[in-house]
Structures are given as structure tokens and as C-alpha cells.
PDB file of N, CA and C in Angstrom:
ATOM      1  N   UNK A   1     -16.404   8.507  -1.327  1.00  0.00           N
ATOM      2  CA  UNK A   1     -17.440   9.459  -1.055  1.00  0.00           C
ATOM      3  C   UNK A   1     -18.661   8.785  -0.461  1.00  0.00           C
ATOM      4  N   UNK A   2     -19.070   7.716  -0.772  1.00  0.00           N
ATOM      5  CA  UNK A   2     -19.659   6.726  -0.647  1.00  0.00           C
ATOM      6  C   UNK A   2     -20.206   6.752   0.989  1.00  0.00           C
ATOM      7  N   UNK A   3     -18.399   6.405   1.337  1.00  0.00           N
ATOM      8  CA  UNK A   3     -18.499   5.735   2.860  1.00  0.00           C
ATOM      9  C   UNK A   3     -18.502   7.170   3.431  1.00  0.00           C
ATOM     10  N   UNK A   4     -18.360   8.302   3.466  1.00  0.00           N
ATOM     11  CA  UNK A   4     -18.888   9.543   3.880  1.00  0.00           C
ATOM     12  C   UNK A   4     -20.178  10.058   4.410  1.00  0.00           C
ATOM     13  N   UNK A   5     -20.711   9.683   3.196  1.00  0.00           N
ATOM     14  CA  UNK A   5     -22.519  10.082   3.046  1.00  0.00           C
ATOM     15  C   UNK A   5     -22.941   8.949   3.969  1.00  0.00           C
ATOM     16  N   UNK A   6     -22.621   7.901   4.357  1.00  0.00           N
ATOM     17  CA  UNK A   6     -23.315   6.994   4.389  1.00  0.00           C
ATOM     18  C   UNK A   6     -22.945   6.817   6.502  1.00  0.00           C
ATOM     19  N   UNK A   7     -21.940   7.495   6.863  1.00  0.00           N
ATOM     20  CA  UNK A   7     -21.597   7.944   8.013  1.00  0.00           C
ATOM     21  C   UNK A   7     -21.091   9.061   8.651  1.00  0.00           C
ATOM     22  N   UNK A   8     -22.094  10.419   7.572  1.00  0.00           N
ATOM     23  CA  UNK A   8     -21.294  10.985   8.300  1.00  0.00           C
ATOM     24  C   UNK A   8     -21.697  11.781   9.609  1.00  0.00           C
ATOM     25  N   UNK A   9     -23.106  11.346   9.812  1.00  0.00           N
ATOM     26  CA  UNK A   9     -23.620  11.550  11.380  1.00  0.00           C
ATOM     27  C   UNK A   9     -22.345  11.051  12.658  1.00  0.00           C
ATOM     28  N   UNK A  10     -22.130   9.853  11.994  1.00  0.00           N
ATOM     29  CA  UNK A  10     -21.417   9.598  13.444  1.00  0.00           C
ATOM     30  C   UNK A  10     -20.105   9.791  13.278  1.00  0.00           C
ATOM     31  N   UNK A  11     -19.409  10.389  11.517  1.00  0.00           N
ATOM     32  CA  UNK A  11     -18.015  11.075  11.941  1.00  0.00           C
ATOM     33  C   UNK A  11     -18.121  12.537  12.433  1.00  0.00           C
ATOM     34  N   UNK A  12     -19.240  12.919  12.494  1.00  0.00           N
ATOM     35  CA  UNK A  12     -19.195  14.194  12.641  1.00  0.00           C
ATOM     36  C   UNK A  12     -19.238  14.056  14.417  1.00  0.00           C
ATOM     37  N   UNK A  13     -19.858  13.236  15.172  1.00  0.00           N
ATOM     38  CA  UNK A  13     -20.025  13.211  16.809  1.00  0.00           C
ATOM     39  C   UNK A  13     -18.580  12.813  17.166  1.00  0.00           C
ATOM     40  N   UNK A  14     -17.862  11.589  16.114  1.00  0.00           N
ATOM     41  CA  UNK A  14     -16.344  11.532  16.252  1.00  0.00           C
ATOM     42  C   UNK A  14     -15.524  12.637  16.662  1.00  0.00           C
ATOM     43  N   UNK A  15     -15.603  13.802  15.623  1.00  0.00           N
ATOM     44  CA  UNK A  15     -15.017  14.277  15.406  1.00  0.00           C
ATOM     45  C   UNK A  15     -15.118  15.406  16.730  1.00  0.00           C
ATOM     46  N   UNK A  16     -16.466  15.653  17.176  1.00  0.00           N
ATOM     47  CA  UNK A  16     -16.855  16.885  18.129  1.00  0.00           C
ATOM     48  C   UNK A  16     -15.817  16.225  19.176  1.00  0.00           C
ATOM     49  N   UNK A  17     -16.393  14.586  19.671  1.00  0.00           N
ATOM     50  CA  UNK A  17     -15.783  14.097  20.892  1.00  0.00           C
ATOM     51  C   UNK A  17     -14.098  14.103  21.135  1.00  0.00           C
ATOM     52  N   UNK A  18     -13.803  14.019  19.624  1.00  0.00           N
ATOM     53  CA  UNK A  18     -11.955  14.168  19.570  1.00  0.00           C
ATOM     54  C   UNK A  18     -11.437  15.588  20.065  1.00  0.00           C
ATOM     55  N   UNK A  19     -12.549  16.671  19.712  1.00  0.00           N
ATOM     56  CA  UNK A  19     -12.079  18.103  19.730  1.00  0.00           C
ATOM     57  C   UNK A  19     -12.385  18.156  21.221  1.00  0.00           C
ATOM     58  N   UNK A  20     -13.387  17.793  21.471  1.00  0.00           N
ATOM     59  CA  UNK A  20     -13.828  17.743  23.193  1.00  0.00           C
ATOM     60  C   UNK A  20     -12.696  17.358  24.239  1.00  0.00           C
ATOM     61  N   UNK A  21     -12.615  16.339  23.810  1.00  0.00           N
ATOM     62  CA  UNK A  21     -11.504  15.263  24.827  1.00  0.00           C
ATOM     63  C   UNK A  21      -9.714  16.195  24.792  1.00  0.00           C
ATOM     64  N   UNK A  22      -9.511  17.149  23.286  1.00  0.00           N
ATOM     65  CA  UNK A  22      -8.256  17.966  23.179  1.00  0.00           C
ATOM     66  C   UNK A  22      -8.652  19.255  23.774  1.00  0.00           C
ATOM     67  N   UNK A  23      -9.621  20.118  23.851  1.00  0.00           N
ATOM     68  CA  UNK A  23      -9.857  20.904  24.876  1.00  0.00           C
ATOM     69  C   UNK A  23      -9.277  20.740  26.169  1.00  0.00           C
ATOM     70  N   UNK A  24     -10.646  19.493  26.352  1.00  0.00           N
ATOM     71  CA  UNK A  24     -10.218  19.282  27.965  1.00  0.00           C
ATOM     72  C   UNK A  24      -8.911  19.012  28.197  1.00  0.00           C
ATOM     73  N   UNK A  25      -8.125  18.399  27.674  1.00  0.00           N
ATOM     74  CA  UNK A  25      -7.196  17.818  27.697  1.00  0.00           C
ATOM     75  C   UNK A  25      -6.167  18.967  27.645  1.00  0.00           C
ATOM     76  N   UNK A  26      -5.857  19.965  26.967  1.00  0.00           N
ATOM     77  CA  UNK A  26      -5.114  21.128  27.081  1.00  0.00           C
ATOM     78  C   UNK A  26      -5.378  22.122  27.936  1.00  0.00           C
ATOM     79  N   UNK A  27      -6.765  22.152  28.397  1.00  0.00           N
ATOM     80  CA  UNK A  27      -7.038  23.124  29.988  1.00  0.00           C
ATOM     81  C   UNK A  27      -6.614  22.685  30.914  1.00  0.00           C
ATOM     82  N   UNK A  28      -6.898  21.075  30.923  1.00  0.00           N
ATOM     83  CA  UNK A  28      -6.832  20.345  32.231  1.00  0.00           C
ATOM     84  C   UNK A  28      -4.565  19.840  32.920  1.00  0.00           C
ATOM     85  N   UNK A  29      -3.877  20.260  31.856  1.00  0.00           N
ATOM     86  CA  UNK A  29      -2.845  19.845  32.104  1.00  0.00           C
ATOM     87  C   UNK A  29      -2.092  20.652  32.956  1.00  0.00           C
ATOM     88  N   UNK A  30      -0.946  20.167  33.516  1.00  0.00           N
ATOM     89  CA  UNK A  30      -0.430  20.718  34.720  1.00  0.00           C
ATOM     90  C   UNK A  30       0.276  22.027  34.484  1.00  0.00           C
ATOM     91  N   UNK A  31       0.097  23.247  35.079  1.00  0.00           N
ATOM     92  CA  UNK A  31       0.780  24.329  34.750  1.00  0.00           C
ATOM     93  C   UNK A  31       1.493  24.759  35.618  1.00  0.00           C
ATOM     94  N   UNK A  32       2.531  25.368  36.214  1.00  0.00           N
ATOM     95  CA  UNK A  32       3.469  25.417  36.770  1.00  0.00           C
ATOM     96  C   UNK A  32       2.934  26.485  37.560  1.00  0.00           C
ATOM     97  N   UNK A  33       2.849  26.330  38.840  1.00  0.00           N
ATOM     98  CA  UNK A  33       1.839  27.167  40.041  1.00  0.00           C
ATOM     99  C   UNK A  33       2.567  28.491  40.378  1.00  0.00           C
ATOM    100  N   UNK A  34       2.227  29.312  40.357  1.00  0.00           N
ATOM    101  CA  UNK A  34       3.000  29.689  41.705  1.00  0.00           C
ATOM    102  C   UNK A  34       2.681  30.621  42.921  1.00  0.00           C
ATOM    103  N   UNK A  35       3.490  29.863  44.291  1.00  0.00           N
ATOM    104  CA  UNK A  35       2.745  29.532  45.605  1.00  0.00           C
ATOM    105  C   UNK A  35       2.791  30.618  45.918  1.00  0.00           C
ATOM    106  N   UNK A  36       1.263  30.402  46.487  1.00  0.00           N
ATOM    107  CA  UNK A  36       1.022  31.993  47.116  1.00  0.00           C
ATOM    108  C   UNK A  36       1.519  32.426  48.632  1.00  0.00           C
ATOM    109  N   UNK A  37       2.362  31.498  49.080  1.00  0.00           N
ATOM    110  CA  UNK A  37       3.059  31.674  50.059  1.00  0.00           C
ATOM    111  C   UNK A  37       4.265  32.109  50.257  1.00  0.00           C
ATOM    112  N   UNK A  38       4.862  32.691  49.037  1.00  0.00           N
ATOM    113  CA  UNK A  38       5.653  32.958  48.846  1.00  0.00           C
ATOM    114  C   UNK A  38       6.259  34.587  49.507  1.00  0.00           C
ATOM    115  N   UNK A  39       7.464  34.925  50.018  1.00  0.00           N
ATOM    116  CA  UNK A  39       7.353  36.166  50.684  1.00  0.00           C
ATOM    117  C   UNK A  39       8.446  36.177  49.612  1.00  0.00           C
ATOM    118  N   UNK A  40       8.334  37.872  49.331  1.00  0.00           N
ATOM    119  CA  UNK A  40       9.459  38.583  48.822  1.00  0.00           C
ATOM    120  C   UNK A  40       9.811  39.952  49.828  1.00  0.00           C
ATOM    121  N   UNK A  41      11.047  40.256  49.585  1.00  0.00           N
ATOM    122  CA  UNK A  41      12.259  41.239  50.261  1.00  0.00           C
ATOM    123  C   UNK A  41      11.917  42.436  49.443  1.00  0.00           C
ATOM    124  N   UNK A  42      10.987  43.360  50.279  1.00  0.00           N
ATOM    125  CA  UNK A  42      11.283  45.150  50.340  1.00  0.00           C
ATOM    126  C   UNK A  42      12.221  45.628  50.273  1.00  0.00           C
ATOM    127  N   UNK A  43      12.551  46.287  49.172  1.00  0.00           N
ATOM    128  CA  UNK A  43      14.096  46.985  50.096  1.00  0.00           C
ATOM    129  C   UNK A  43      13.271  48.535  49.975  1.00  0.00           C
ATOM    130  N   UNK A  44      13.693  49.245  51.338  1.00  0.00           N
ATOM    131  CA  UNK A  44      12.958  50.869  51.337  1.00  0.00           C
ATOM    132  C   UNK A  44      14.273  51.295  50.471  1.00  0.00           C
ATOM    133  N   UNK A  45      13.863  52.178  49.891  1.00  0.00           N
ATOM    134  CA  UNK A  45      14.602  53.256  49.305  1.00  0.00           C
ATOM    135  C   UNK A  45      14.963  54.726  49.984  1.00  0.00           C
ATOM    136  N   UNK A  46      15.539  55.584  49.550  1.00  0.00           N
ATOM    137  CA  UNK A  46      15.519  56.713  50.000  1.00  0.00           C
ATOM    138  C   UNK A  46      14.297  57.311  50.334  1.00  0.00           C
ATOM    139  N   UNK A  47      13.748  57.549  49.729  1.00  0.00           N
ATOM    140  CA  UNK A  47      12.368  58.337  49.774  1.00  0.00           C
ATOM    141  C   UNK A  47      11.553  57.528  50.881  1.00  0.00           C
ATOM    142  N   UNK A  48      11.769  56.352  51.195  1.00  0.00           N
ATOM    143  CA  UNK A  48      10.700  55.836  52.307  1.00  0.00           C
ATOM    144  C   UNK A  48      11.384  55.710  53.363  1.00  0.00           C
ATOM    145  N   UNK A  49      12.891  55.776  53.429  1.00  0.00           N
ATOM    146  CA  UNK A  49      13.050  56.629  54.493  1.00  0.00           C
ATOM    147  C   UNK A  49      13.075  57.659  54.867  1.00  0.00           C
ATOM    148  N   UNK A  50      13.005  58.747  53.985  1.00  0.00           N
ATOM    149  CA  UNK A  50      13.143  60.179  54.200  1.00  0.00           C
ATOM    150  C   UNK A  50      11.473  60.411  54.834  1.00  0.00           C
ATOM    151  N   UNK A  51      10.406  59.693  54.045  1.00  0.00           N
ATOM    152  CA  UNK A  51       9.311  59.758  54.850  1.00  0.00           C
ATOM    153  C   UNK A  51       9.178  58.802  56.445  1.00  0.00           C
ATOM    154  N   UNK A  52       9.747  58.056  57.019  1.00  0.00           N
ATOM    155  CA  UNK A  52       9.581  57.557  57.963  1.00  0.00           C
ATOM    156  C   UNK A  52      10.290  58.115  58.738  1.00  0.00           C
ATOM    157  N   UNK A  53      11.333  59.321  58.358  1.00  0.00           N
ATOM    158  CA  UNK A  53      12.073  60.028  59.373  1.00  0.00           C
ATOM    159  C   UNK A  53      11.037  61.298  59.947  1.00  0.00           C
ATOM    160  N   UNK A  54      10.363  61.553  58.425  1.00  0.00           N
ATOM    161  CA  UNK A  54       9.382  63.191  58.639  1.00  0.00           C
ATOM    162  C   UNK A  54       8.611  62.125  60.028  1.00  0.00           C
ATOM    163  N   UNK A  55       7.823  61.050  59.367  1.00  0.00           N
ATOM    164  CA  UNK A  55       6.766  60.700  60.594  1.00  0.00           C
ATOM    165  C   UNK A  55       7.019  60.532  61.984  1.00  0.00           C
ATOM    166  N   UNK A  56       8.207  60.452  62.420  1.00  0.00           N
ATOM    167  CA  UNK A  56       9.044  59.763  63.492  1.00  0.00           C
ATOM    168  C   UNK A  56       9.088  61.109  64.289  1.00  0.00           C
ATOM    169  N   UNK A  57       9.414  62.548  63.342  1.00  0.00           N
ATOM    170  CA  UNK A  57       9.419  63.528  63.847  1.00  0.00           C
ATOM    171  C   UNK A  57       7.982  64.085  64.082  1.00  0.00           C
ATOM    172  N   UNK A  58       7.282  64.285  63.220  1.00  0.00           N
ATOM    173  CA  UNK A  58       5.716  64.566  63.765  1.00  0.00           C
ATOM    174  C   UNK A  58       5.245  64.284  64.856  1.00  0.00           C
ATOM    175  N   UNK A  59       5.830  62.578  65.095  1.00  0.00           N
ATOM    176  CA  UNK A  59       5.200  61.926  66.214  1.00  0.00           C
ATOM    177  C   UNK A  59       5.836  62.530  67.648  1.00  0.00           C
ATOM    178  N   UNK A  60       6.926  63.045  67.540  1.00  0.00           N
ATOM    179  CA  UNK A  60       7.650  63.521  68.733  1.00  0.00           C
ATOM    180  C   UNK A  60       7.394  64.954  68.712  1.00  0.00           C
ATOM    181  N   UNK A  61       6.525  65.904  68.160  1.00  0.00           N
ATOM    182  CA  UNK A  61       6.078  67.135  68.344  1.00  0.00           C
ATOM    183  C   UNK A  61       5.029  66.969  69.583  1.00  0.00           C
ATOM    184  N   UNK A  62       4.677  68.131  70.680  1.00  0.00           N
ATOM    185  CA  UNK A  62       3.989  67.847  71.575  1.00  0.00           C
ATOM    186  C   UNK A  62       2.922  69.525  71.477  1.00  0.00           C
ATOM    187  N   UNK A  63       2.427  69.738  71.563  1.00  0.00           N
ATOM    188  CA  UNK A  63       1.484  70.725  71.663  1.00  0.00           C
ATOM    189  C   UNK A  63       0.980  71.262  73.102  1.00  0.00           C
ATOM    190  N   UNK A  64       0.896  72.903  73.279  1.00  0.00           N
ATOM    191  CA  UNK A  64       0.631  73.234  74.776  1.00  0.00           C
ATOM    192  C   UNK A  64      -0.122  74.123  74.142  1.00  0.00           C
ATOM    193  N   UNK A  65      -0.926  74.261  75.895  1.00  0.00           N
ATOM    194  CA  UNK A  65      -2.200  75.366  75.545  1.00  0.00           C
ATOM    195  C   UNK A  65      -1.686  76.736  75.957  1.00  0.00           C
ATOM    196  N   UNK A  66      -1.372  77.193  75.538  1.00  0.00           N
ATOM    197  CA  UNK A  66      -0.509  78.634  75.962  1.00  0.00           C
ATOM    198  C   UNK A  66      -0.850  79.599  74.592  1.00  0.00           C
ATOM    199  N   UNK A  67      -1.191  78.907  73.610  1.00  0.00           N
ATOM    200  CA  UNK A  67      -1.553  80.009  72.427  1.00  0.00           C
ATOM    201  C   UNK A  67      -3.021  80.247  73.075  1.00  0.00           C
ATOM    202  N   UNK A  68      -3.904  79.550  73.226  1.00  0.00           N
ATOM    203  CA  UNK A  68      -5.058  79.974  73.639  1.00  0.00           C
ATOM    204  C   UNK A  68      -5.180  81.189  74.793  1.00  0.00           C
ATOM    205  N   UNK A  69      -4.248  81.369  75.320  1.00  0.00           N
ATOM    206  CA  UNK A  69      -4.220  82.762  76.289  1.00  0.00           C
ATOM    207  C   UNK A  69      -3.268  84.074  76.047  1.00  0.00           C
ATOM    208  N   UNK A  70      -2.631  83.775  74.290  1.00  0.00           N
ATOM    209  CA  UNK A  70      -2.140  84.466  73.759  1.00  0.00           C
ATOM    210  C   UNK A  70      -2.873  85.910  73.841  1.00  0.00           C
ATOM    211  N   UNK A  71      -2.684  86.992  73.504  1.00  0.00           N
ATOM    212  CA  UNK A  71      -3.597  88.046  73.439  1.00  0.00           C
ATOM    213  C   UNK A  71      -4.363  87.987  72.031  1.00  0.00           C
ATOM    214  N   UNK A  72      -3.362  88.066  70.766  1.00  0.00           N
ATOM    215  CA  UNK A  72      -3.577  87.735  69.548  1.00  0.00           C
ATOM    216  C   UNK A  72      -5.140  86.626  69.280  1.00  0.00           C
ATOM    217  N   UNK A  73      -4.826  85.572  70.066  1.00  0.00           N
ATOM    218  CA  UNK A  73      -5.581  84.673  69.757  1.00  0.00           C
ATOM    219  C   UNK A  73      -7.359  84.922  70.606  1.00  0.00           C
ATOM    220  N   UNK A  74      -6.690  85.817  71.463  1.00  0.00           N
ATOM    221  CA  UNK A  74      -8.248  86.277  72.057  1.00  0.00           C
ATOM    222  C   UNK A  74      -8.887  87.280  71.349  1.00  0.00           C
ATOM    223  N   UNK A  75      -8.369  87.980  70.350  1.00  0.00           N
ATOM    224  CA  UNK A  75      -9.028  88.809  69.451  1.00  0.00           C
ATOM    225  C   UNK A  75      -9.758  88.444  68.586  1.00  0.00           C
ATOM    226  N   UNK A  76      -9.392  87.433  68.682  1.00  0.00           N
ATOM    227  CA  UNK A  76      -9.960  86.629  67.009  1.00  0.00           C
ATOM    228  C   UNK A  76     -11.895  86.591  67.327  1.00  0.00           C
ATOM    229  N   UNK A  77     -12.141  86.957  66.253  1.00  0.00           N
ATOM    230  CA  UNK A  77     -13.671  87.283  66.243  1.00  0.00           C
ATOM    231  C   UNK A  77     -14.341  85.582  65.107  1.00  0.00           C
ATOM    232  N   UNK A  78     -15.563  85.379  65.397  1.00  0.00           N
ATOM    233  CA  UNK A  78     -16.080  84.486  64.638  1.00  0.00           C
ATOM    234  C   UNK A  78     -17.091  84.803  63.969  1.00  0.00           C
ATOM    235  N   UNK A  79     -16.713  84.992  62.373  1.00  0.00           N
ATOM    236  CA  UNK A  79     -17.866  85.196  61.560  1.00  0.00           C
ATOM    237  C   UNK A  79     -18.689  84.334  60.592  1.00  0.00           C
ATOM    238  N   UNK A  80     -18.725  83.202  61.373  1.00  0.00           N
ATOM    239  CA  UNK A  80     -20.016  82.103  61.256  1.00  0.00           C
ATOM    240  C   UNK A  80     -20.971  82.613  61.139  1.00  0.00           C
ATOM    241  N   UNK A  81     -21.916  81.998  60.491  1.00  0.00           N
ATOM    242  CA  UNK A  81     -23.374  82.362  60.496  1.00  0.00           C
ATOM    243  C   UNK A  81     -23.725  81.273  61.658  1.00  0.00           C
ATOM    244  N   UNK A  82     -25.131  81.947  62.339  1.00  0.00           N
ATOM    245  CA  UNK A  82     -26.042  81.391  62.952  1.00  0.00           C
ATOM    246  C   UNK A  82     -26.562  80.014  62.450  1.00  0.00           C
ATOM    247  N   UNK A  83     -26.600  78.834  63.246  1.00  0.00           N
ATOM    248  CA  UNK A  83     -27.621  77.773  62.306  1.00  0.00           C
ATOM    249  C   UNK A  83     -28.766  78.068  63.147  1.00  0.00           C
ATOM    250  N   UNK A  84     -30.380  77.977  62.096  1.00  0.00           N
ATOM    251  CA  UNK A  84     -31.435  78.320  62.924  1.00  0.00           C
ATOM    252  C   UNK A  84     -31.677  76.963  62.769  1.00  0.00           C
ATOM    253  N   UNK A  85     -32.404  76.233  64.389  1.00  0.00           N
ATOM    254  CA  UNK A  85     -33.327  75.345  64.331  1.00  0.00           C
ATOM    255  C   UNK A  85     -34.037  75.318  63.121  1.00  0.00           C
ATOM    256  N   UNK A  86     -34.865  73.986  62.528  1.00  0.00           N
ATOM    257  CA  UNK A  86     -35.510  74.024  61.546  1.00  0.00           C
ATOM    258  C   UNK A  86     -36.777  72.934  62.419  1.00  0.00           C
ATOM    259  N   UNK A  87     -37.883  72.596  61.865  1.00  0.00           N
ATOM    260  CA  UNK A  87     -39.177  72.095  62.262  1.00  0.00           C
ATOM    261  C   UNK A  87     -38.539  70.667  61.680  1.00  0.00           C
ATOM    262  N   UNK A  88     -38.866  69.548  61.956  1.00  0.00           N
ATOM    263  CA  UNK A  88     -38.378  67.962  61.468  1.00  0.00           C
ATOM    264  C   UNK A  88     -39.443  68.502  60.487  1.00  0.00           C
ATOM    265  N   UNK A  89     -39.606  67.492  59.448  1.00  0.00           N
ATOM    266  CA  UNK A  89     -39.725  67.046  58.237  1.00  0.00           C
ATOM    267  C   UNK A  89     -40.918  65.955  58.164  1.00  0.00           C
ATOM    268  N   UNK A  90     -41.196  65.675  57.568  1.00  0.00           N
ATOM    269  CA  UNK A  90     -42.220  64.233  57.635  1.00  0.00           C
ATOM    270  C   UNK A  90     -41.507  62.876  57.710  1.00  0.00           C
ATOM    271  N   UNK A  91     -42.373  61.816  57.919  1.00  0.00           N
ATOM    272  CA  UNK A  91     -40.968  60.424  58.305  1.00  0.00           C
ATOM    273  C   UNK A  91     -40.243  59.819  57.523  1.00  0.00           C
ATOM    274  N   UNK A  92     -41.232  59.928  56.091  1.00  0.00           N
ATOM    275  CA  UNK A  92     -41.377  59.200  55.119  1.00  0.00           C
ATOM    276  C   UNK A  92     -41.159  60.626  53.772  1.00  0.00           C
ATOM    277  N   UNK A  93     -40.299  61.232  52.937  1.00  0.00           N
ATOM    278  CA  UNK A  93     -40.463  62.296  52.259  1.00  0.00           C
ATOM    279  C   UNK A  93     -40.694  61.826  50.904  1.00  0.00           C
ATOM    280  N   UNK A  94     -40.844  60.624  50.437  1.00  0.00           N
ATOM    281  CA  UNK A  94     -40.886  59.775  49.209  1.00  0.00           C
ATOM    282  C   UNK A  94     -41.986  59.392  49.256  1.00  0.00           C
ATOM    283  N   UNK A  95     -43.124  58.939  50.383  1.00  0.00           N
ATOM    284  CA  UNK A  95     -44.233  58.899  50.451  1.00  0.00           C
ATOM    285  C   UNK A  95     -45.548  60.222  50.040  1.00  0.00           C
ATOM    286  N   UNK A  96     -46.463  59.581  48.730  1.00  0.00           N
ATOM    287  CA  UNK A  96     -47.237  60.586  48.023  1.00  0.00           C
ATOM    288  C   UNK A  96     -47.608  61.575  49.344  1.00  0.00           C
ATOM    289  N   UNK A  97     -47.954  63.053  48.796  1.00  0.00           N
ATOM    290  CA  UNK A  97     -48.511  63.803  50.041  1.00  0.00           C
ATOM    291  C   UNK A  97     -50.131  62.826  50.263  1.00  0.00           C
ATOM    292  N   UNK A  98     -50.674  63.264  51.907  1.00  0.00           N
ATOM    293  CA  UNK A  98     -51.762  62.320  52.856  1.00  0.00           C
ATOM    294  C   UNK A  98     -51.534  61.163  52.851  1.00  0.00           C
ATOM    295  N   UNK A  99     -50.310  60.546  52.666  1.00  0.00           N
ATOM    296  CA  UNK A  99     -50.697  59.572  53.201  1.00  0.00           C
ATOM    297  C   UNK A  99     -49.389  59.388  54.581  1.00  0.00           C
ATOM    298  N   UNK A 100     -49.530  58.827  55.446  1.00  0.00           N
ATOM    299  CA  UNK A 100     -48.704  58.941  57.072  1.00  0.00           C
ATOM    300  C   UNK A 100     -48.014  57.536  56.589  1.00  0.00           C
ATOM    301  N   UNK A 101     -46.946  57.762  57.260  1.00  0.00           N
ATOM    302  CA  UNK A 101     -46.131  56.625  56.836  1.00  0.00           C
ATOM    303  C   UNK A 101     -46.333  55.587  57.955  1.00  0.00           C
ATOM    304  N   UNK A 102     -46.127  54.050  57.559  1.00  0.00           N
ATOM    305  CA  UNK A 102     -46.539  53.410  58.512  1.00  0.00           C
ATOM    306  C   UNK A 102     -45.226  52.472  58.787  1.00  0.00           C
ATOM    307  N   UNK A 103     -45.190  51.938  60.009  1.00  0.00           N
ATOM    308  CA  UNK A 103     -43.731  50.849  60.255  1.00  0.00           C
ATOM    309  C   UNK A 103     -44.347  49.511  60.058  1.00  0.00           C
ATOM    310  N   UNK A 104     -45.204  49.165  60.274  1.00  0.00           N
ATOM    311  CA  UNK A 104     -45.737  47.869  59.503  1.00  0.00           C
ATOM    312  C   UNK A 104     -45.503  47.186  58.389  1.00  0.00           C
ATOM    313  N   UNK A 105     -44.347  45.607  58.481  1.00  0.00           N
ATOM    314  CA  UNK A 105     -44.557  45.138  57.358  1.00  0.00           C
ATOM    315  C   UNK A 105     -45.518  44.530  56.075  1.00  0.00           C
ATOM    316  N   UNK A 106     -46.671  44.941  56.398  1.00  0.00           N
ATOM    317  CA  UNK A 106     -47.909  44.864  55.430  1.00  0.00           C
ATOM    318  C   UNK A 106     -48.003  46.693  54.724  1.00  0.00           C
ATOM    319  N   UNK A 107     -48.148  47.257  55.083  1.00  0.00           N
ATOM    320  CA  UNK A 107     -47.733  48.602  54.502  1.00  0.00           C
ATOM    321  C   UNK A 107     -47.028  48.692  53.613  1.00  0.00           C
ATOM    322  N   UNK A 108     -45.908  48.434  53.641  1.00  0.00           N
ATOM    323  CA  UNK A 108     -44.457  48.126  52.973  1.00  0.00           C
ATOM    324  C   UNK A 108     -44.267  47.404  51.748  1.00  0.00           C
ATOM    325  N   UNK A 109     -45.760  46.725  51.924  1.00  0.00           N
ATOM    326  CA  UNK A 109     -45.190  45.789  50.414  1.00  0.00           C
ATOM    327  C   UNK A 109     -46.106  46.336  49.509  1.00  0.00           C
ATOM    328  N   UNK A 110     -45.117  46.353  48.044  1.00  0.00           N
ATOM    329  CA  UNK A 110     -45.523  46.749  47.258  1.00  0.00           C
ATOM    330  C   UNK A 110     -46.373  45.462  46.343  1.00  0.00           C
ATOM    331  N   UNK A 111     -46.280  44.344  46.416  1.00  0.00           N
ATOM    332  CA  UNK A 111     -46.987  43.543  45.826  1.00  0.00           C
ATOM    333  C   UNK A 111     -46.820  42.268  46.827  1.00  0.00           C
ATOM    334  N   UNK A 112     -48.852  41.898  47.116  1.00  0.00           N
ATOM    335  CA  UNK A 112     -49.353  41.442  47.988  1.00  0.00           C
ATOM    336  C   UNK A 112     -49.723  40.287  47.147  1.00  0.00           C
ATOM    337  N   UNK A 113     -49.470  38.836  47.274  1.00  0.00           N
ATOM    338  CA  UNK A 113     -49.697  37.554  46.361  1.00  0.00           C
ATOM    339  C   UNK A 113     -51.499  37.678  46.423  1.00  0.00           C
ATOM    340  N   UNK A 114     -52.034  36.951  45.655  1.00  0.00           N
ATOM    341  CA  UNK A 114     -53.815  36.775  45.624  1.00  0.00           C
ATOM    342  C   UNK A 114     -53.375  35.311  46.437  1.00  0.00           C
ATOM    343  N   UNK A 115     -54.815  34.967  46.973  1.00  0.00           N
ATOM    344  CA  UNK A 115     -54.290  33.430  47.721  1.00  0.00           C
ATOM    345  C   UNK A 115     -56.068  33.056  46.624  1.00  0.00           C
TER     346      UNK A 115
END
């Protein structure tokens, strides 16, 4: 007990540096990688071909302007509303009311150093 008390400042830094050195020592060891270069094999399934057949066909649909002189299609009425012009706005809408907004980077700052 003796020889305890009498060292145990420096078994105790022993002891940190032993636990230290087995840390490192178990993070730092070689772990078995693996390369990110590695390619792997797709296989499509049904379903991704059944979709690459739909797209293949979409793509070969062609569109003519001949509905537009349909009669049907000249009836068609539009019940949109009007957009009315509006007046612009101020430049700055976050800026307190009177004061004009300015493009100046001295304006802009909110805290100016004292010299």
C-alpha cells in the first residue's frame, strides 16, 4: 500500500498513457477497405422495362395543329379573370416608413466600428 500512496501520481499518468497508446492503437489499425471503384451489374427487371418501352413510345408520338381549327376547340370561351396593373411598391418594404432606401454600402451597415 505503501508503494501506491507514495506513486500514485505517476501510476495514474501510466496508466492514462497505456489507455491512450490502446485507443490509438485500435482506431489506427488496418480495416479492410472497400474500393470505391468498384462497379456493380444492374440487372433491369420487368417493370424497368415495361417503363422504358412506355418512354420509347411517348417519344415517338408527334403532335399536329389541326385541333386548333377544330370547330369544338374554337368555342371554347376563357373565364380568367383580368390581371389589373398594380402601382410598384417601395424598394425597400422592410425599411421603417420615411425613410428612402439607399444602395450605398455605408447605409447598409448596421454596426459602424468607433475609430
Amino acid at each position: 500500500m505503501g508503494f501506491f500512496s507514495k506513486y500514485k501520481t505517476y501510476l495514474f499518468i501510466a496508466g492514462g498513457a497505456l489507455i491512450a497508446i490502446g485507443v490509438w492503437w485500435g482506431f489506427s489499425a488496418e480495416t479492410p477497405s472497400d474500393s470505391l471503384l468498384t462497379t456493380e451489374r444492374v440487372e433491369g427487371g420487368p417493370a424497368d422495362k415495361a417503363l422504358v418501352d412506355t418512354l420509347l413510345q411517348l417519344r415517338s408520338v408527334t403532335l399536329s395543329g389541326t385541333i386548333f381549327s377544330d370547330p369544338a376547340f374554337i368555342l371554347l370561351q376563357d373565364f380568367g379573370t383580368q390581371i389589373i396593373p398594380e402601382p410598384i411598391g417601395r424598394p425597400n418594404p422592410f425599411a421603417p416608413l420615411g425613410v428612402s432606401a439607399t444602395s450605398s454600402t455605408v447605409g447598409n451597415k448596421l454596426f459602424t466600428p468607433r475609430r
